[in-house]
C-alpha atoms as a PDB file:
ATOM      1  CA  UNK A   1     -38.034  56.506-154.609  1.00  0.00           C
ATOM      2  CA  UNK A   2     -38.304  54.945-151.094  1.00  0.00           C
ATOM      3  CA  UNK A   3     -40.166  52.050-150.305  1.00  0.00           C
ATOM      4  CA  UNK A   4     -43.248  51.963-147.951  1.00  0.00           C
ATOM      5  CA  UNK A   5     -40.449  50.364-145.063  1.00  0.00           C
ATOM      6  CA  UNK A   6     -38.317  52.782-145.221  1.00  0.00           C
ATOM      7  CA  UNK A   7     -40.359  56.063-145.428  1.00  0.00           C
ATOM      8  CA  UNK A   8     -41.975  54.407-142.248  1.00  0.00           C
ATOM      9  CA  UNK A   9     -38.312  54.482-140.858  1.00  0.00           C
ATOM     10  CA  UNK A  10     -37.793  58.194-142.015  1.00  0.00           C
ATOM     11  CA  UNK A  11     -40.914  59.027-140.375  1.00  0.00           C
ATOM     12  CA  UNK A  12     -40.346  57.141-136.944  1.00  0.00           C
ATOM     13  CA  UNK A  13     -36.863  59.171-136.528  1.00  0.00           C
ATOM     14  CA  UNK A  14     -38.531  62.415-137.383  1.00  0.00           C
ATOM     15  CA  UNK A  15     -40.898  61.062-134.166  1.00  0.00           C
ATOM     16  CA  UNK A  16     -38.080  60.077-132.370  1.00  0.00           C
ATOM     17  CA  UNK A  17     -36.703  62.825-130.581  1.00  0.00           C
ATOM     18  CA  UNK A  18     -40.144  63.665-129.257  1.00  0.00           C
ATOM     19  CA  UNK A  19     -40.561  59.744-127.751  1.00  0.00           C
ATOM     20  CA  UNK A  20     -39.405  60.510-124.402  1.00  0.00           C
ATOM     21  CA  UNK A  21     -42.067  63.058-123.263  1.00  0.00           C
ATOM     22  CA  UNK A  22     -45.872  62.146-124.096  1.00  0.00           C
ATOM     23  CA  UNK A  23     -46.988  65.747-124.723  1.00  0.00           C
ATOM     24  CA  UNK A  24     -44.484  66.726-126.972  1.00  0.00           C
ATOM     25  CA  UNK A  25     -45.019  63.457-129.015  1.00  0.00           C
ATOM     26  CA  UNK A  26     -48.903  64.537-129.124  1.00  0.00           C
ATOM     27  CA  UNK A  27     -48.364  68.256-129.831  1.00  0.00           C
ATOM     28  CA  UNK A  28     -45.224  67.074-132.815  1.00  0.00           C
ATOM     29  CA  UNK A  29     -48.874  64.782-133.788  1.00  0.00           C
ATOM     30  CA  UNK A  30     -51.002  67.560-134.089  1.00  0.00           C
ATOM     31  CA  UNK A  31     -48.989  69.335-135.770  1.00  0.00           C
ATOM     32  CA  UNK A  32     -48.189  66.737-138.459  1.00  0.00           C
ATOM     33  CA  UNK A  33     -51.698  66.437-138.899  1.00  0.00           C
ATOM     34  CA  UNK A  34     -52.403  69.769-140.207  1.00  0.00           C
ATOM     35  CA  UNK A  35     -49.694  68.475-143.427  1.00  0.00           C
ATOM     36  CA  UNK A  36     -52.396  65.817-144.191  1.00  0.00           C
ATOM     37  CA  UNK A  37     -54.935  67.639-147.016  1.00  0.00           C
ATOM     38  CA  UNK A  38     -58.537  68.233-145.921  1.00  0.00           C
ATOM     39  CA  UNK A  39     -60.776  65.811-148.188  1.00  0.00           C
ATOM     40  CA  UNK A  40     -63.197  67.950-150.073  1.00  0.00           C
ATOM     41  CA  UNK A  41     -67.108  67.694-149.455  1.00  0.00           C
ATOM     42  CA  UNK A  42     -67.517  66.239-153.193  1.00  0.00           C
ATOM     43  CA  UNK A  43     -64.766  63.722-152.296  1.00  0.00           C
ATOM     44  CA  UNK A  44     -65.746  62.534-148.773  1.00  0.00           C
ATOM     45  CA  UNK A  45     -68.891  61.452-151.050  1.00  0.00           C
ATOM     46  CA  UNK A  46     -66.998  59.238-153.109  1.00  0.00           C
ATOM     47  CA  UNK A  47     -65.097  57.885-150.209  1.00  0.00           C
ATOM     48  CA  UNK A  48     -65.635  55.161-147.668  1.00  0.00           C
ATOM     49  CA  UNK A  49     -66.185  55.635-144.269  1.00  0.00           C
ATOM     50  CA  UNK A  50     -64.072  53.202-142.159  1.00  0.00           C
ATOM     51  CA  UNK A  51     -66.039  51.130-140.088  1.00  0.00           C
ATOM     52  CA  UNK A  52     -64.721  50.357-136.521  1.00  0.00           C
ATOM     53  CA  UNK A  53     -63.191  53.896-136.260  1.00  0.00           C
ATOM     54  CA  UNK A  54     -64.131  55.576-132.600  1.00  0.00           C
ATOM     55  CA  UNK A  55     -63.707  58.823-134.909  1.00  0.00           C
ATOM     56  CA  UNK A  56     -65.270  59.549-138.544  1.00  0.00           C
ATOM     57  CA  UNK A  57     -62.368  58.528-140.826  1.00  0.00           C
ATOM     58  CA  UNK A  58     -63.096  58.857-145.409  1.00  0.00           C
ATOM     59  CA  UNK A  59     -60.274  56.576-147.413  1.00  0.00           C
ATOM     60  CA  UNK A  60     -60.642  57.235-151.173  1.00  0.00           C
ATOM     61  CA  UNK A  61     -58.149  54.829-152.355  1.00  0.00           C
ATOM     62  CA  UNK A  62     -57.242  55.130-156.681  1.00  0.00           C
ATOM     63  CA  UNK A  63     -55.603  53.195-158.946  1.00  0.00           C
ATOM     64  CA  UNK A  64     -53.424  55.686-161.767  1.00  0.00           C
ATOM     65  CA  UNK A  65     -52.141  54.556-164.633  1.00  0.00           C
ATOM     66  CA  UNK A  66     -48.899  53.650-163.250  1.00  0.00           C
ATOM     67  CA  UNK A  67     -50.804  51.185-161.581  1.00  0.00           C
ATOM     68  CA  UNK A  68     -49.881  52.785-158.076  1.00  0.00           C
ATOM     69  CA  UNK A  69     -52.797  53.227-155.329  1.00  0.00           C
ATOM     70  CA  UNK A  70     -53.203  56.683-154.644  1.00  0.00           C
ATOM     71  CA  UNK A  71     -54.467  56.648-150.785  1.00  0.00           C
ATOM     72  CA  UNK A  72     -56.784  59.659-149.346  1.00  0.00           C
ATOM     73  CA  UNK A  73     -57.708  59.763-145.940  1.00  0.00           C
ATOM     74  CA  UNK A  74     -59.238  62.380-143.730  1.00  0.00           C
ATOM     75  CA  UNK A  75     -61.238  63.026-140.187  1.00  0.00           C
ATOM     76  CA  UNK A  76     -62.650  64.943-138.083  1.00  0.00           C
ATOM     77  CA  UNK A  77     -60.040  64.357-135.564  1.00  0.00           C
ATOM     78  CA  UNK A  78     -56.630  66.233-135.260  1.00  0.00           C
ATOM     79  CA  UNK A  79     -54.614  63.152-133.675  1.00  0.00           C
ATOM     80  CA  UNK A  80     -56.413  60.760-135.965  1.00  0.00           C
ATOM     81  CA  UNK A  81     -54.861  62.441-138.978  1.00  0.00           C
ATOM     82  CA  UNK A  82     -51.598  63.018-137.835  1.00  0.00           C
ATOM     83  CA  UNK A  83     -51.674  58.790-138.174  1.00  0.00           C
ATOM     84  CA  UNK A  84     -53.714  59.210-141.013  1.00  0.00           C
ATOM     85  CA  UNK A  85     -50.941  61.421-142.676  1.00  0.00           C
ATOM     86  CA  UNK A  86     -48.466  58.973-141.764  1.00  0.00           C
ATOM     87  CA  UNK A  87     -50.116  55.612-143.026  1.00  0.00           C
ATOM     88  CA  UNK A  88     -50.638  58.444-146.623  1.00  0.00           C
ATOM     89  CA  UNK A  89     -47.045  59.182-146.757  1.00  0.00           C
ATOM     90  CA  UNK A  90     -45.946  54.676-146.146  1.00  0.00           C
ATOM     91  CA  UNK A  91     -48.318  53.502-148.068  1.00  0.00           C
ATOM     92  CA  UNK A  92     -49.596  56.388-151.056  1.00  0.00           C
ATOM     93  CA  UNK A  93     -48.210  56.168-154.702  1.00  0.00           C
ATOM     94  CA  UNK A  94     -46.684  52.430-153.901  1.00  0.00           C
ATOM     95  CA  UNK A  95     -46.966  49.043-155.683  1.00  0.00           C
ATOM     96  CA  UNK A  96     -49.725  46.250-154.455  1.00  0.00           C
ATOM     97  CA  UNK A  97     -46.223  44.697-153.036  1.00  0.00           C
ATOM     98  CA  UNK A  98     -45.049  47.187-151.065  1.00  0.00           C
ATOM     99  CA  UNK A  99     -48.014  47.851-149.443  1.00  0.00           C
ATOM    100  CA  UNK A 100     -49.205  44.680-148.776  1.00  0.00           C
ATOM    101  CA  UNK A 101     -45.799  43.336-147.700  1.00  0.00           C
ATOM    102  CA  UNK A 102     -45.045  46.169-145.186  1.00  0.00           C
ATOM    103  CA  UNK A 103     -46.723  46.503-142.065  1.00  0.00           C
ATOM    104  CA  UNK A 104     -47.959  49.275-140.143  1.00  0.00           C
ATOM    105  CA  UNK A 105     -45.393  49.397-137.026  1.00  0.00           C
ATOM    106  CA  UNK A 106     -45.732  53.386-137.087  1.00  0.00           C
ATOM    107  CA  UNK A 107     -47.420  53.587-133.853  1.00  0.00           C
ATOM    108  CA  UNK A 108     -45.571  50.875-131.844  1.00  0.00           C
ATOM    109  CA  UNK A 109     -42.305  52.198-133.220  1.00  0.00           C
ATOM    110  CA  UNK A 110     -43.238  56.001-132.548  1.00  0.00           C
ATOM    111  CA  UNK A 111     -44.390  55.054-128.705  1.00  0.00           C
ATOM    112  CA  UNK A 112     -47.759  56.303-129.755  1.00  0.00           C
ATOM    113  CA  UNK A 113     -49.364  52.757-128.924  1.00  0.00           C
ATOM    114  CA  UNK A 114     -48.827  53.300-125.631  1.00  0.00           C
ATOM    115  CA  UNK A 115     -50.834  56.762-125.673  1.00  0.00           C
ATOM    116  CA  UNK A 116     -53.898  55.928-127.723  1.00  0.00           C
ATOM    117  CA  UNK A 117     -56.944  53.828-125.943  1.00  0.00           C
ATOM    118  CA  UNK A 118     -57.671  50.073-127.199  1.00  0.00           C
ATOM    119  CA  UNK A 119     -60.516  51.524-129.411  1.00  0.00           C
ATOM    120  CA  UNK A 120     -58.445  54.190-130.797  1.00  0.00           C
ATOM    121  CA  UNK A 121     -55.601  51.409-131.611  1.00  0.00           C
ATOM    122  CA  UNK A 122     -58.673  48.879-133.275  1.00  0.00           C
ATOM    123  CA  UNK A 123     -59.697  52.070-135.536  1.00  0.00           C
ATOM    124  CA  UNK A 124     -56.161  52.619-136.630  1.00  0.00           C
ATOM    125  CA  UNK A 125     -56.214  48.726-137.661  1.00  0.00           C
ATOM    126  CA  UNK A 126     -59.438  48.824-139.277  1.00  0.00           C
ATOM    127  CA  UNK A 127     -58.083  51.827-141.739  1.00  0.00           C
ATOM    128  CA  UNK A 128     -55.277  49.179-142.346  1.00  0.00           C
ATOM    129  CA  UNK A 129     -57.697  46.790-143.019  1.00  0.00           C
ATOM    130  CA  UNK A 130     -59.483  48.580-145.159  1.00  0.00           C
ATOM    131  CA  UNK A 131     -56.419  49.729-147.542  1.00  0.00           C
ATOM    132  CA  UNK A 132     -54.984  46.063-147.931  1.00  0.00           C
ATOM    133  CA  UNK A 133     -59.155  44.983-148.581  1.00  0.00           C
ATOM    134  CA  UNK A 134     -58.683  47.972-151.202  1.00  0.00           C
ATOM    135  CA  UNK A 135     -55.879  46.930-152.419  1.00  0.00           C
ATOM    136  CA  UNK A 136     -57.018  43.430-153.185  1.00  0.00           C
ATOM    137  CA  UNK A 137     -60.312  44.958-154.585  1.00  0.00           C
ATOM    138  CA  UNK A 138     -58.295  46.876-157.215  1.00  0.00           C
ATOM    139  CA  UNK A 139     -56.010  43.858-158.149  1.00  0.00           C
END
């Protein structure tokens, strides 16, 4: 199984050959985000909305009896969960280690930084925030 590093690293060369043109890096994006599953009604209830987000994001974040974090996100904007998918597939199913000791360099990496506002960059670290706050909860 790969660690949290290295599916980021998987993930930023599947991003890669889109890096040198802005709207194919948004449209490869948008279309990631429709891989990320929609969060149930009943579930978004049980979930935490992410404070700090410009849009509505829902984590759901559960310990199994592996003692893994299984990570749910979801919201109600496409480009939001195409980074929302990606931070699922780093950071879902790992151990407290791996996720805390791997850091979220998806966007940076991917040249996406660059294309999303300061607020939409703060609401991307907030989610972060909120997983490693989750993960220490569940510890």
């Amino acid at each position: 199984m790969e660690t949290a590093a290295e599916t980021q690293q998987r993930l930023v060369a599947d991003f890669a050959e889109f890096s040198d043109d802005p709207f194919s890096l948004y449209e490869y994006l948008l279309g990631f985000s429709a891989e990320l599953p929609v969060m149930p009604d009943g579930e978004r209830e049980l979930a935490a909305l992410v404070e700090g987000c410009q849009s509505r994001v829902w984590l759901r974040v559960i310990r199994g009896h592996t003692g893994r974090l299984t990570i749910a996100l979801d919201s109600d904007t496409l480009i939001v969960r195409g980074v929302l998918n990606a931070i699922v597939q780093i950071y879902s199913n790992r151990s407290d280690e791996d996720i805390l000791s791997t850091d979220f360099t998806f966007l940076e990496q991917t040249g996406l930084a660059d294309l999303f506002s300061a607020e939409r960059q703060s609401g991307i670290k907030a989610v972060m925030a909120a997983i490693r706050s989750a993960v220490s909860r569940a510890t």
